[in-house]
Structures are given as C-alpha cells and as structure tokens.
Protein backbone atom coordinates (compact mmCIF):
# COMPACT_ATOMS: atom_id res chain seq x y z
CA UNK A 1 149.68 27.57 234.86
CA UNK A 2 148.23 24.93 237.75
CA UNK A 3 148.33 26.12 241.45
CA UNK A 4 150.99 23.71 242.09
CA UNK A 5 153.29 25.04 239.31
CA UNK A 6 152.90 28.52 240.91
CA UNK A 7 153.18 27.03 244.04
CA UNK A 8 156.79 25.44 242.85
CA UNK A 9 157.68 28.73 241.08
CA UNK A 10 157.17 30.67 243.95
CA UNK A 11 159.26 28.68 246.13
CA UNK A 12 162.43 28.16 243.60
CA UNK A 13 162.29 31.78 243.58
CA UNK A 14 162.38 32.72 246.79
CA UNK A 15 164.92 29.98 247.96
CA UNK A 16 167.69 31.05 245.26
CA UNK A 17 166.54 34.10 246.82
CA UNK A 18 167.71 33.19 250.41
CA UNK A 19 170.51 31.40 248.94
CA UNK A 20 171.91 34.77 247.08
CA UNK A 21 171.44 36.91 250.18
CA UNK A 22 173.63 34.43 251.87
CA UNK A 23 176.37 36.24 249.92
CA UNK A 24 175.67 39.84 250.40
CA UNK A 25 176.87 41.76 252.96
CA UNK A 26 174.66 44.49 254.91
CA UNK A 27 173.75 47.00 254.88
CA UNK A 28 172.46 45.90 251.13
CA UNK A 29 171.34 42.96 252.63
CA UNK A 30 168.67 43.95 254.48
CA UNK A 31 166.76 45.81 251.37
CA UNK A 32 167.02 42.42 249.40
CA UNK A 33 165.48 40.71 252.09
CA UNK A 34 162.79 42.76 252.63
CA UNK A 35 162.27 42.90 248.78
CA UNK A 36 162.66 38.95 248.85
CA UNK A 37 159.46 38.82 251.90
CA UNK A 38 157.37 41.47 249.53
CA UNK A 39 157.79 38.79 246.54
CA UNK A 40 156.82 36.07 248.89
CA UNK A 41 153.59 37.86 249.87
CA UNK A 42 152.90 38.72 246.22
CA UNK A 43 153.67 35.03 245.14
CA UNK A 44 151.58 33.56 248.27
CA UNK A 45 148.58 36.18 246.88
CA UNK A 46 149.44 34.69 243.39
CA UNK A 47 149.30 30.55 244.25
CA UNK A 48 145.86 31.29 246.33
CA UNK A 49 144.29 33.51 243.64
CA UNK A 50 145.26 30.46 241.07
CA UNK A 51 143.88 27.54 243.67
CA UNK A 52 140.46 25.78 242.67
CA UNK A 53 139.94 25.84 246.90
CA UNK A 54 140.23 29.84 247.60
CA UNK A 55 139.74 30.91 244.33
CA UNK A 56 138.63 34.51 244.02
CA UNK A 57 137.59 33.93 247.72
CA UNK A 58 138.34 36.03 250.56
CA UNK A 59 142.18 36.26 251.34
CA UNK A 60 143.10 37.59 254.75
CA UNK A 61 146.05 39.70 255.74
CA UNK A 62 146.85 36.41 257.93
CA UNK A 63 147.71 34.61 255.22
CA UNK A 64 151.19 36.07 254.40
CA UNK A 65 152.62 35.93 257.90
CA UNK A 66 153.81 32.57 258.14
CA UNK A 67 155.23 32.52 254.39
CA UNK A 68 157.16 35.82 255.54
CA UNK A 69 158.35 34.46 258.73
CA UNK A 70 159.25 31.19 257.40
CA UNK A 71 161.79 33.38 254.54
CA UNK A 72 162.68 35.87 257.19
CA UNK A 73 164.04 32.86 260.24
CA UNK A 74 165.41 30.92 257.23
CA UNK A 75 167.48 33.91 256.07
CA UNK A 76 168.80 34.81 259.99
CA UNK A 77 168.92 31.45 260.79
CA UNK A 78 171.19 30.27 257.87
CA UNK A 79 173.67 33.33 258.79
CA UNK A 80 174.55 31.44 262.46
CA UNK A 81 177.75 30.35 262.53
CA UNK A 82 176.84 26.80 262.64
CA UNK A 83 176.09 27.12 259.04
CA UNK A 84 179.39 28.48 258.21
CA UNK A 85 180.21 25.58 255.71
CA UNK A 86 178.28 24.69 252.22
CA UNK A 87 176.62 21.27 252.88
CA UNK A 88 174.45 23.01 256.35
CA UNK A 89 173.65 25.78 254.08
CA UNK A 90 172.84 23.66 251.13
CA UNK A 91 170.65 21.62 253.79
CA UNK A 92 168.92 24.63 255.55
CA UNK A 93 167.68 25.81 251.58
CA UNK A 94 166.32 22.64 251.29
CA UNK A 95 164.44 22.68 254.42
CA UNK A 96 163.42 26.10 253.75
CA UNK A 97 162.33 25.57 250.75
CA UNK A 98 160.23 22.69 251.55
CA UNK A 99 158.41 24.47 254.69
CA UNK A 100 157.59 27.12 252.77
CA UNK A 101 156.08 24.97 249.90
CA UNK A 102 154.15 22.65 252.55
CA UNK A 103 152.80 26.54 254.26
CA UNK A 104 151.42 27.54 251.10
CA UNK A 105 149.63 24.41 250.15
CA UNK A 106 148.72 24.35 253.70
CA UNK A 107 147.20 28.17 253.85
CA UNK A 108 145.36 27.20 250.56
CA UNK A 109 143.54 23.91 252.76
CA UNK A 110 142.48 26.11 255.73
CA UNK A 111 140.80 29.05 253.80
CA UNK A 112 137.69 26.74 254.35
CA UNK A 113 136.64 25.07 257.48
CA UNK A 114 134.58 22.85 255.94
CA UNK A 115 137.72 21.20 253.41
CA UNK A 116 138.11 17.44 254.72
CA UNK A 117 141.79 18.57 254.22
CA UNK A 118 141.45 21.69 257.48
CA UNK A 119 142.48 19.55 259.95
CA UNK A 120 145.84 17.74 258.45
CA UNK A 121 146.71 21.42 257.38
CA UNK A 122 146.08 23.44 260.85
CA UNK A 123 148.50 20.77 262.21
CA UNK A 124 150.93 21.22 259.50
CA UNK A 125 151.08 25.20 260.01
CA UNK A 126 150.87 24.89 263.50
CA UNK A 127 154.09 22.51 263.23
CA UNK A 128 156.18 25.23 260.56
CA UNK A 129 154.84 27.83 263.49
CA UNK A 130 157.09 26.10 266.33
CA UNK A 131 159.82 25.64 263.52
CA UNK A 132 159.79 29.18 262.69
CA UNK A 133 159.52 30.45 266.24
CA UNK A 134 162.67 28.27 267.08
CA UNK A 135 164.89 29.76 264.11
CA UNK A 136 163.49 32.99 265.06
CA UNK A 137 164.43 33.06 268.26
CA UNK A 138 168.06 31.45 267.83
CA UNK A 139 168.55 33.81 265.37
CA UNK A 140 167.69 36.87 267.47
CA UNK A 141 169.08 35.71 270.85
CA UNK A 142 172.42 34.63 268.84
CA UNK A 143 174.03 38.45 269.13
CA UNK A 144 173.52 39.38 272.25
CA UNK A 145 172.54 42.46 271.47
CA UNK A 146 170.58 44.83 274.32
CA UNK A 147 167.65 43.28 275.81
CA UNK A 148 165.65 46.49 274.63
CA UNK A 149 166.38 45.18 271.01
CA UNK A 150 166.14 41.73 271.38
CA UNK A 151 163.33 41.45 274.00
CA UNK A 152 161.03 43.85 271.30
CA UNK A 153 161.99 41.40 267.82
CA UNK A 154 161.08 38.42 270.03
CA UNK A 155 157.98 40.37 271.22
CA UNK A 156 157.01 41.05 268.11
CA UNK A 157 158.38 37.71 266.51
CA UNK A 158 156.23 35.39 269.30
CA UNK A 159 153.00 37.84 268.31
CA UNK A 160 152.82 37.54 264.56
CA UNK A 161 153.35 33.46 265.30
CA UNK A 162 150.92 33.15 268.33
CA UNK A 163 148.09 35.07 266.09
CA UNK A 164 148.71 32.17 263.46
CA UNK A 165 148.37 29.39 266.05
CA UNK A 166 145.16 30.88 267.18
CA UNK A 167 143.81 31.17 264.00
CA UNK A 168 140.84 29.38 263.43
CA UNK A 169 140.32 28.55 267.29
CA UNK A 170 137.51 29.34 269.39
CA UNK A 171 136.79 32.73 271.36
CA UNK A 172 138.10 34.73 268.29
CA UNK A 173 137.18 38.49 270.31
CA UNK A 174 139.96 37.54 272.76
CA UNK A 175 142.13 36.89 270.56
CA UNK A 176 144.36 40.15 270.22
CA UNK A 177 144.52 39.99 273.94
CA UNK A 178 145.97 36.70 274.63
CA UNK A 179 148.11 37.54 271.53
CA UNK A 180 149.68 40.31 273.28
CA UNK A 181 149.69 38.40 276.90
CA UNK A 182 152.26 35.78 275.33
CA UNK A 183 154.05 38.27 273.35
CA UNK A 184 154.56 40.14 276.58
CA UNK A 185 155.94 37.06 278.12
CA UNK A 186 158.71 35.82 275.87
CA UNK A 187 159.79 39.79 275.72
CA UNK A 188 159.93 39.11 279.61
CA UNK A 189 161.91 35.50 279.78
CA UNK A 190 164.45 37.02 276.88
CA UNK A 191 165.00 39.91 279.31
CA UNK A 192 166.00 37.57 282.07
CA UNK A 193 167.80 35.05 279.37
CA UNK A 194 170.33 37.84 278.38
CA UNK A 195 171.54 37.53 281.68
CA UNK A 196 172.37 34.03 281.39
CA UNK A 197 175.34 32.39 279.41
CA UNK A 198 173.76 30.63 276.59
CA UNK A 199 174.17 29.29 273.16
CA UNK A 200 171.87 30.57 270.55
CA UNK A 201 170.59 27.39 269.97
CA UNK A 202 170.06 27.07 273.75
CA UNK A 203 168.42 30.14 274.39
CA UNK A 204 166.19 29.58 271.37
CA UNK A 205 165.23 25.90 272.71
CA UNK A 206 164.24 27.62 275.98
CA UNK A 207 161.83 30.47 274.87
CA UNK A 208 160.57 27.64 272.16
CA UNK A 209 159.34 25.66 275.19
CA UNK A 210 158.25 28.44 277.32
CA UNK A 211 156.43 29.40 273.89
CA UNK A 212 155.06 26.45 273.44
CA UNK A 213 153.43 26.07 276.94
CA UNK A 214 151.99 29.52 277.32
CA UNK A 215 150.34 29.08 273.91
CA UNK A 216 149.55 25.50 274.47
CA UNK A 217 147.53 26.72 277.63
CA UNK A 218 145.76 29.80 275.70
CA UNK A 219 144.71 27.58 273.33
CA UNK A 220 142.97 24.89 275.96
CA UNK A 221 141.25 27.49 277.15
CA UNK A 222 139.70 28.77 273.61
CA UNK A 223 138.97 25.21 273.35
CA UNK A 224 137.25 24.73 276.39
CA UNK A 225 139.22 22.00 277.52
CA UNK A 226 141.47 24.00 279.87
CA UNK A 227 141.40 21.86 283.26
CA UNK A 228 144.04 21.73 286.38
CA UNK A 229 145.24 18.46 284.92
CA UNK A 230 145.96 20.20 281.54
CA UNK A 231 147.53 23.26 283.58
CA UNK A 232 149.55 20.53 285.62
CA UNK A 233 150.69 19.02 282.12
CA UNK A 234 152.05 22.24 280.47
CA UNK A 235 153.78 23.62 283.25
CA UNK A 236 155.93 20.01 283.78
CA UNK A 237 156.46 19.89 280.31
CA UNK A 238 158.09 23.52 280.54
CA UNK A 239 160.28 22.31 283.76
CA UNK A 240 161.54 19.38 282.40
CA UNK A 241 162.00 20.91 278.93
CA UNK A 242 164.33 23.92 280.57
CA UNK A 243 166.38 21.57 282.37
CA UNK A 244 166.99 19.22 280.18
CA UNK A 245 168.11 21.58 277.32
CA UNK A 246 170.14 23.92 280.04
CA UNK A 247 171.68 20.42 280.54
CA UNK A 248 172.47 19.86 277.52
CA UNK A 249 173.64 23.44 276.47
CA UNK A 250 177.14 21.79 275.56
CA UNK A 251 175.65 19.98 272.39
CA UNK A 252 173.28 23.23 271.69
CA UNK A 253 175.91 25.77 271.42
C-alpha cells in the first residue's frame, strides 16, 4: 500500500469516525473520541513510516499534535448548535476531512528542511493551526462554563498549537518559554471574555486574533525581523480585528 493510500485510509477512517460520534451521547462519547485521537496518532505514525520522504527517519512526538487537534476541534466544533442540521454537518466532515488529509501530507514535507516542498508545507500547517485554534476556541468558549475550566482548555489548547507554529523557527532553546508566555495570555483574555456577552463564534474570532498577534510577534522575534514597525503592525491588526468582529457579533452568534 502507497503513502497516499494510507494517507486516504487514515482519513476515511477517522472522519466516519467524527461523523459516528456525532450520534452518541456522553458520557460514552468522550471514550470514543479519545479512542478516535489514539487511531489518528497510530494512523499519522503509519502514513509517515510508509512515506519515501521520512521513511524509517526520525518521527517526533510533534508530529501527532496537529492531526489530534484537527479531530479533536472538528468533533467539538461540529456539536455547536449552528451545526444542528445535516447539510453543515455533512460540510464540516468534509472540511475536516480534507484538513486533516492536507496536515498529514504536510507533516510528511517538513520532516526535512532541505525538501523543496518545506516551505509550501510550513505555510499549509501553519494555516490548519489558525483553523484549529479558531474551532478550538469556539468550541470551548461556546458553554460558558467557569473561567477556571475554560481559561485552562484554552491554555492548554493555544500551547499545543503555538509549539506547532514555532516549529522549525529560529531560537529553538526559547521555545518552551514563549510557548508558555502565549498560553498564559489567551488563559488571561478568556478570563476577562467570560465576562462579556458573546457568541461562541465571537469569542472564538477574538482570542483567534489576539492569538494570532501574540504569536505573530514571537515569531518576528525568532526570526530576527522583530522591529517597532512590525510591533506597530500586529498590535493595529489586533485593534481593528476586535472591533470589527465585536461589531459584527450579530452575524457571529
């Protein structure tokens, strides 16, 4: 069997996966799930092992994250309410399915630098990153639930995404640091947004662009391109972002 057949069985399996949990109520739920994100790490292991690119090569513990996350936000994601009726769900599996395809082929590209391919793929991850950490954070903000709950899954949601992001980025000992500096403040801004009266889909737009921004400036500065202008850049793109989805809260809800 090819890479890319694994590759396809893999993510046929896990999306009729996501599509049966859809029907099962917890607390059984929650032990299919997890079973469902063990298969995806075994079948991401599986597709790499069988790739011409990383071979018998090195595979890294990093590797499975975004595969998980991506069946993890799909599955709380696809339970909003907004996807109460068949045609969203049928259209959430399919998008689902086809980010978690694209993050596998991707992960295979970027287990070597030196792959002409690196580049196209780092972007494509780092793109299926924001997605996740979007559905993600919708998903957890959606029920409202304490701010010691829901503060500590998008703490520890906004760290396992920021470590992918920085993956592969300059400055690599400072890493778990910076990691834990961003993770610490989208646990702070959900504290403050519980406060608020928000959509899910509008709270999850706003810690997506306060995301974005303080990651955006970590990774200038592993780049070395980390300037006032740059600084200047982020932080309007965060203003205008928040007010303009706040705004338009009506439509987000």
């Amino acid at each position: 069997m090819s890479s890319y057949e694994r590759l396809a069985s893999v993510v046929a399996l896990v999306t009729v996966g996501l599509g049966l949990s859809l029907v099962i109520n917890p607390p059984l739920v929650w032990g299919f799930i997890a079973l469902l994100v063990v298969t995806t790490c075994v079948g991401t292991a599986q597709v790499l092992r069988g790739s011409p690119i990383t071979g018998k090569g090195d595979i890294g513990i990093s590797v499975f994250v975004l595969p998980s996350l991506i069946v993890l936000g799909g599955f709380l994601f696809l339970r909003l309410p907004a996807f109460a009726h068949g045609a969203a769900v049928a259209l959430g599996l399919v998008v689902t399915a086809g980010l978690l395809a694209l993050a596998l082929y991707a992960e295979d590209q970027t287990n070597h630098p030196a792959n002409p391919r690196y580049r196209r793929a780092r972007l494509a991850l780092n793109l299926i990153a924001w997605i996740i950490a979007f559905a993600l954070f919708s998903a957890i903000f959606a029920p409202k639930v304490r701010s010691i709950l829901s503060a500590t899954a998008i703490l520890v949601a906004s760290a396992l995404i920021a470590a992918e992001l920085f993956r592969g980025s300059g400055r690599s000992s400072s890493h778990r640091v910076y990691v834990a500096v961003v993770a610490l403040t989208l646990g702070q801004v959900t504290w403050a947004l519980n406060y608020w009266v928000l959509g899910a889909l509008t709270g999850g737009a706003i810690l997506l662009i306060v995301f974005y921004t303080v990651t955006g400036i970590v990774r200038a500065y592993f780049d070395g391109s980390l300037a006032p202008s740059v600084l200047t850049e982020h932080l309007a793109v965060v203003g205008v972002g928040i007010v303009a989805v706040v705004a338009g809260g009506l439509w987000l809800r």
